[in-house]
Protein backbone atom coordinates (compact mmCIF):
# COMPACT_ATOMS: atom_id res chain seq x y z
CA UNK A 1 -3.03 29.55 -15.35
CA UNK A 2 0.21 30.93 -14.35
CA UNK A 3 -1.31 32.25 -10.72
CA UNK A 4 -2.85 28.61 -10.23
CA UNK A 5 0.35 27.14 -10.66
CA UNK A 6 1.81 29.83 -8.69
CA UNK A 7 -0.46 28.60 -5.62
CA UNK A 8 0.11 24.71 -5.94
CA UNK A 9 4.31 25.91 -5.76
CA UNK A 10 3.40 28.26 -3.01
CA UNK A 11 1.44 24.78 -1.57
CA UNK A 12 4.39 22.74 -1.81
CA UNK A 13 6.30 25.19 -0.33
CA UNK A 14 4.40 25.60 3.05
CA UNK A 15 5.51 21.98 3.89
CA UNK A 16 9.08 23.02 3.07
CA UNK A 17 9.23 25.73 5.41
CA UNK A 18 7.24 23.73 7.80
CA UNK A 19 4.43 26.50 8.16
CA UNK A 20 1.96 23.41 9.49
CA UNK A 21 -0.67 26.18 11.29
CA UNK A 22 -0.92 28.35 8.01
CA UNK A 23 -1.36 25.13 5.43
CA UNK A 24 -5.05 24.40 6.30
CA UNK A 25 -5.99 28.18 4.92
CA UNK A 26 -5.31 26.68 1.34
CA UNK A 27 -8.39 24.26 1.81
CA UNK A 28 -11.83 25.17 0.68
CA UNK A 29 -14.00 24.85 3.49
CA UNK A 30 -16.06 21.88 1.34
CA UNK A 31 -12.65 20.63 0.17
CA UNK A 32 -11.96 16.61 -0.54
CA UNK A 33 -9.23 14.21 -0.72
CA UNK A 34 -9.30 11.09 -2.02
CA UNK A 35 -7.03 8.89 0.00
CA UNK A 36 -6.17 5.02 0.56
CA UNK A 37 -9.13 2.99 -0.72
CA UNK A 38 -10.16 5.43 -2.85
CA UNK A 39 -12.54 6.93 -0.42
CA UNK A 40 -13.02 10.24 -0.84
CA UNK A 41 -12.50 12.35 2.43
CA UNK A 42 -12.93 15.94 3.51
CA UNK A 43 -9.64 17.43 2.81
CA UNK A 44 -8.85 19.37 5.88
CA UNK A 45 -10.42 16.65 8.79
CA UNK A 46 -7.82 14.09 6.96
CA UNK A 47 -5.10 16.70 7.00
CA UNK A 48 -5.23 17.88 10.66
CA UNK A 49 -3.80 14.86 12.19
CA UNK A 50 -1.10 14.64 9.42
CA UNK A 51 0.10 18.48 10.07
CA UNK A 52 -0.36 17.78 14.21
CA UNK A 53 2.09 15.21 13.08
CA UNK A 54 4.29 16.50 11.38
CA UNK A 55 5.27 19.80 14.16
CA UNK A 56 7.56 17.12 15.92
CA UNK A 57 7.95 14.27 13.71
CA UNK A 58 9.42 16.24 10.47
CA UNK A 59 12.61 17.54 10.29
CA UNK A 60 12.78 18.55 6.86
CA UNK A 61 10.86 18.28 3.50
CA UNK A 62 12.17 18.92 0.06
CA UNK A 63 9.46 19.04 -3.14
CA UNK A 64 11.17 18.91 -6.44
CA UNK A 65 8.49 19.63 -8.90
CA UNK A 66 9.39 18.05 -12.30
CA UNK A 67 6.34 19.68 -14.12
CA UNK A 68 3.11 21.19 -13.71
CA UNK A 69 -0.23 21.40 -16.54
CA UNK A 70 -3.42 23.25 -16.04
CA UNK A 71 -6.65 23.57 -17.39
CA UNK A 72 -9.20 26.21 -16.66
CA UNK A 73 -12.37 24.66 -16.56
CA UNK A 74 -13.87 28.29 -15.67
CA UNK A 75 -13.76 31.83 -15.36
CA UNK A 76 -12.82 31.03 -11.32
CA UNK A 77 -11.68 26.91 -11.30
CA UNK A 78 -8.55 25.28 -12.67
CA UNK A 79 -6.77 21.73 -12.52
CA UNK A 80 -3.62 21.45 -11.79
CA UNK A 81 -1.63 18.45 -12.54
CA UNK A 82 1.60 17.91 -11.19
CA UNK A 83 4.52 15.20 -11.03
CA UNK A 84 7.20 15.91 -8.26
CA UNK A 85 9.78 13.95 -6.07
CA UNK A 86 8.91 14.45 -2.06
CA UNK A 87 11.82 13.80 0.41
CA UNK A 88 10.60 13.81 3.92
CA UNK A 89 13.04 13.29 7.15
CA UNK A 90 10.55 12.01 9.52
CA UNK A 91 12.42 12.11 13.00
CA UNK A 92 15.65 10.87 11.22
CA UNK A 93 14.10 8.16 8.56
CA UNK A 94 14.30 9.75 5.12
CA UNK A 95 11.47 8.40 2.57
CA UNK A 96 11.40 9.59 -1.13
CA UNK A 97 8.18 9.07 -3.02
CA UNK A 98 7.44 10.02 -6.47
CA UNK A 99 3.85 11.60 -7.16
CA UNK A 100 1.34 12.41 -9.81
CA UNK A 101 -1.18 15.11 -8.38
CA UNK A 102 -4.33 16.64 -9.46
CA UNK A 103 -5.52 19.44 -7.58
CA UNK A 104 -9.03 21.22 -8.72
CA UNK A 105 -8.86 24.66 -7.57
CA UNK A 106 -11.64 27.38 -7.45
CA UNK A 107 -10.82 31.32 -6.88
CA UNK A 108 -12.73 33.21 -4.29
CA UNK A 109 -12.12 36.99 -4.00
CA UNK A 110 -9.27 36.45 -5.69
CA UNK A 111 -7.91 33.70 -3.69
CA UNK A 112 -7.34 30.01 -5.06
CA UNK A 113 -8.11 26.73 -2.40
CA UNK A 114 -7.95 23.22 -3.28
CA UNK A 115 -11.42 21.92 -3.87
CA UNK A 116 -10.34 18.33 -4.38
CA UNK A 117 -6.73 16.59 -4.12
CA UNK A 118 -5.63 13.04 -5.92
CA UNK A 119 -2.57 12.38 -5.31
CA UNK A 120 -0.99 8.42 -6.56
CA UNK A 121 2.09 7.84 -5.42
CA UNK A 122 5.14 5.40 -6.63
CA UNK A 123 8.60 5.09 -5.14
CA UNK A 124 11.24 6.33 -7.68
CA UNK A 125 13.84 5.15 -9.47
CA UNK A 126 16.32 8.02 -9.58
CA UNK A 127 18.91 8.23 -12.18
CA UNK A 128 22.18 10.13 -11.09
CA UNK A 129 23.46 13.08 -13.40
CA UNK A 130 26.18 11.15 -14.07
CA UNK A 131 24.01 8.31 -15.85
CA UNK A 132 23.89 9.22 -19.60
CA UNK A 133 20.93 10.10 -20.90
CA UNK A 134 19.94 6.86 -23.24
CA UNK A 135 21.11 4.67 -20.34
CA UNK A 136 18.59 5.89 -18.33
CA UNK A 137 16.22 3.56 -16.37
CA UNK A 138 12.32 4.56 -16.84
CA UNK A 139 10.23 3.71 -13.66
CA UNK A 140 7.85 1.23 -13.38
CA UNK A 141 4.00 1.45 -12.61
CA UNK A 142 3.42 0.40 -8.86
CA UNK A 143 0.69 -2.26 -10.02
CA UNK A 144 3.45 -3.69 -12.20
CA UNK A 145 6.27 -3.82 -9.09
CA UNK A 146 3.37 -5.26 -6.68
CA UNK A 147 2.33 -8.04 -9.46
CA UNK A 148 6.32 -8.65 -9.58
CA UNK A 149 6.82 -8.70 -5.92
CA UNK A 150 4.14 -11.16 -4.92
CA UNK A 151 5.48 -13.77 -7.73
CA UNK A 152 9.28 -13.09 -6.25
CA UNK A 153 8.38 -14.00 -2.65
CA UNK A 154 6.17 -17.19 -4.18
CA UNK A 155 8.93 -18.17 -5.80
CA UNK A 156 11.24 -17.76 -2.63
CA UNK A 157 8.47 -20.36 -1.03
CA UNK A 158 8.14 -22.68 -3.80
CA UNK A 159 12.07 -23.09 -3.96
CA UNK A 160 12.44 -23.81 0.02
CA UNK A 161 9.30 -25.91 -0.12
CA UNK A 162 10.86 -28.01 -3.10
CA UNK A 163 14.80 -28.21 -0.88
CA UNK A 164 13.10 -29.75 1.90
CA UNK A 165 10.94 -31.64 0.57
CA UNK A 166 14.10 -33.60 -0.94
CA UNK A 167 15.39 -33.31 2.47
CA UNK A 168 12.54 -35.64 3.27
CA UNK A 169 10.25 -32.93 4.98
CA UNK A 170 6.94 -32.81 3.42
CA UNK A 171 5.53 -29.67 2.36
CA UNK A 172 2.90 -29.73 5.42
CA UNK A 173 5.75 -30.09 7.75
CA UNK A 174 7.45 -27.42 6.86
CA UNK A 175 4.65 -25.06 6.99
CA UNK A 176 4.12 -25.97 10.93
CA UNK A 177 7.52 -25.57 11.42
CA UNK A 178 7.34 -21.72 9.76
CA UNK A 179 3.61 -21.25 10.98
CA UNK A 180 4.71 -21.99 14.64
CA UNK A 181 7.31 -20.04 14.42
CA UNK A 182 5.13 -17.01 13.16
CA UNK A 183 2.49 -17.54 15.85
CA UNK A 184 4.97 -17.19 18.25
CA UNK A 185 5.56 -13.38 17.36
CA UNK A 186 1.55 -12.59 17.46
CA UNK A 187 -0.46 -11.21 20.37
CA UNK A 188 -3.09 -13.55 21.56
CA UNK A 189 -4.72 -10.61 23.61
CA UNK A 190 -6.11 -9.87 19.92
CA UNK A 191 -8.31 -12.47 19.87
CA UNK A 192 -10.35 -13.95 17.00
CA UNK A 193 -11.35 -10.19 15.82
CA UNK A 194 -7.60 -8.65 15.55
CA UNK A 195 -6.45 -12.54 13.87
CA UNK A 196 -8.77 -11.75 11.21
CA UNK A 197 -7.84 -7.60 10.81
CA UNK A 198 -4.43 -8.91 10.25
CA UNK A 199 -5.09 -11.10 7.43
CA UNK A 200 -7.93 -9.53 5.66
CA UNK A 201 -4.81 -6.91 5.70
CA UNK A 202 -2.16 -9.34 4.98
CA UNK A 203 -3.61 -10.82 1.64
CA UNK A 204 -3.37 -7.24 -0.01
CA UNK A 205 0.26 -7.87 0.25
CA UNK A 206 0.40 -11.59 -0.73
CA UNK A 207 -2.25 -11.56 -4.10
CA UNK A 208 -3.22 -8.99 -6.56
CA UNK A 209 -6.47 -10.34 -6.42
CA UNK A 210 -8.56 -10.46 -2.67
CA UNK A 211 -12.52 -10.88 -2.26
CA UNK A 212 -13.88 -10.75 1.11
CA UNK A 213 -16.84 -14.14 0.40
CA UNK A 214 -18.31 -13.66 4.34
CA UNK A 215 -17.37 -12.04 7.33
CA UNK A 216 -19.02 -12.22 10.58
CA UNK A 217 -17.82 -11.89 14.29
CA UNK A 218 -17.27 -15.58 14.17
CA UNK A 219 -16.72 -16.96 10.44
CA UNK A 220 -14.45 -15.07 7.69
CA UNK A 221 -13.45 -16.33 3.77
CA UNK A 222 -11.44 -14.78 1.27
CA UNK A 223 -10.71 -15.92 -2.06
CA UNK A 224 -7.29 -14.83 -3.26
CA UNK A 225 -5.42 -15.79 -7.31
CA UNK A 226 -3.30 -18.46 -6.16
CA UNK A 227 0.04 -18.22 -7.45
CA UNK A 228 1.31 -19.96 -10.57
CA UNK A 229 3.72 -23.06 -9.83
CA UNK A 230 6.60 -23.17 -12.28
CA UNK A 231 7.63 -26.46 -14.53
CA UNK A 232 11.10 -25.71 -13.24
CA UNK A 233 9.85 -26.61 -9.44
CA UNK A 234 9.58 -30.02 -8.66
CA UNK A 235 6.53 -29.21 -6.33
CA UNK A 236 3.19 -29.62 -7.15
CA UNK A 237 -0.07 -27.24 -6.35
CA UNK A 238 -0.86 -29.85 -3.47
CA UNK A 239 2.61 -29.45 -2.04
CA UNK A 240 2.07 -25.68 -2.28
CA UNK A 241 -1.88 -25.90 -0.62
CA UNK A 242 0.05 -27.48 1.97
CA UNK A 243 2.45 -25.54 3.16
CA UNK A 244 0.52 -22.36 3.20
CA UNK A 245 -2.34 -24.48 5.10
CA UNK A 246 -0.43 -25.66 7.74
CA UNK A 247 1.60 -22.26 8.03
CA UNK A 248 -1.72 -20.16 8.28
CA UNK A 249 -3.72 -22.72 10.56
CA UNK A 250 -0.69 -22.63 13.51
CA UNK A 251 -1.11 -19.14 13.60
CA UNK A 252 -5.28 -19.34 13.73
CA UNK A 253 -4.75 -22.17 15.89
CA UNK A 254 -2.68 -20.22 18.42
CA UNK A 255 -5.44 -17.26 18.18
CA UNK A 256 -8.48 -19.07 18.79
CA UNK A 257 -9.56 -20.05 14.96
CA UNK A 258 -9.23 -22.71 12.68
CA UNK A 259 -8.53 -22.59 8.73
CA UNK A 260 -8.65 -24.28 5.64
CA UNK A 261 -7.80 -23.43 2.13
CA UNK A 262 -9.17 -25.36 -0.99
CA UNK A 263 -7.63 -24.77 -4.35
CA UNK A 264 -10.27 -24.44 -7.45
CA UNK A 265 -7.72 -24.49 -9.90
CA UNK A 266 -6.84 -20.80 -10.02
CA UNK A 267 -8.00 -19.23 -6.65
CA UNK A 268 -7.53 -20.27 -2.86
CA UNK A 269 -10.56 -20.03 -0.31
CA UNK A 270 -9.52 -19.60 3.18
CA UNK A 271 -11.91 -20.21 5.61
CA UNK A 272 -11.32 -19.25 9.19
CA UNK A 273 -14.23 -20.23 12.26
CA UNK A 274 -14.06 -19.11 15.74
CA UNK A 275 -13.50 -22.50 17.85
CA UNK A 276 -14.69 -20.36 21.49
């Protein structure tokens, strides 16, 4: 147990002393990650890039392990499990994650490799040493801070939606106004295919729920939770169905597509065709 653990610190410290061409020798030749999506990858194709990346692009890495558990599951495997804070200064732009690993190891001649990573990652709340101990904040699950997110930036919508609509600008209105102003930034040499990469992409960050219904080189329609309008808002679900309608079709519109979004009552369905 102890020379498992000894091999996940000795891991960890490989990126610290930025020994990129000697880190793939920790990787059992069959060796898997399982990255974004959950797909599960071989470990050392998905980690050449990253380490060809990271000779010019890191300039320093710090991996404060907060604690480590193992199981041996054999005379020869173990699982590791591991929680530690990674700071990374990536050509000058510092980003601190917090992570949860599980590496499953397996000893050969005496030697331990990684037979399978899963890593989840958050970003951290960190408490200063000067914070007392019972006035500590705990961090939150990253499903949790999405959830809270996408209901914040709704609500940011639903309040501007409801000021100028007692401006006198109707809900639809408004949404060309933002919707032109969006299409404006995109890149029309994109096309109808890189229009509908960017969305199926840009409703992960807008609703916790997304289901591709069709997708063909010409037609595409997603159903996503539609958000909840508060009593507090003097807007109604129509007022809401419009703006993000008119918003979303100036920016189809501009790349060759129409849309439309229907409300059932708790999802949206946006449809987008290829016009040419």
């Amino acid at each position: 147990m102890k020379s498992a653990e000894g091999f996940v610190r000795e891991y960890f410290k490989l990126f610290e002393e930025k020994k990129w061409d000697v880190i793939p020798d920790s990787y059992a030749e069959d060796g898997q990650v399982v990255g974004l999506g959950n797909k599960i990858m071989s470990l050392s194709e998905t980690m050449k890039p990253v380490l060809e990346r990271n000779k010019t692009e890191i300039t320093n890495e710090n991996i404060d392990v907060k604690w480590m558990k193992t199981e041996m599951t054999g005379s020869s495997t173990a699982i590791v499990y591991t929680h530690f804070i990674d700071k990374v200064n990536r050509s000058g732009k510092i980003r601190v994650t917090e992570n949860v690993g599980t590496f499953l190891l397996e000893q050969k001649e005496g030697t331990w490799k990684i037979k399978r990573w899963i890593n989840s990652q958050n970003f951290p709340v960190i408490n200063n040493e000067s914070v007392d101990t019972k006035y500590r904040v705990g961090n939150s699950p990253v499903s949790y801070k999405f959830a809270t997110s996408v209901n914040l930036s709704y609500g940011f919508e639903c309040c501007m939606i409801e000021y100028f609509k007692k401006k006198g600008i109707s809900p639809s209105e408004l949404g060309k106004i933002v919707g032109k102003r969006y299409a404006s930034t995109w890149d029309k040499s994109v096309g109808y295919e890189g229009l509908i990469s960017n969305f199926a992409g840009y409703f992960q960050f807008v609703s916790t729920y997304v289901e591709i219904l069709e997708r063909t080189d010409k037609t595409f329609k997603v159903k996503i939770l539609a958000p909840i309008i508060q009593k507090s808002w003097e807007i109604t679900r129509d007022d809401a169905v419009d703006f993000i309608q008119q918003t979303w079709f100036e920016i189809a519109d501009n790349m060759g597509s129409d849309c439309k979004v229907t409300d059932d009552g708790q999802y949206w369905i946006v449809a987008m065709n290829k016009k040419y």
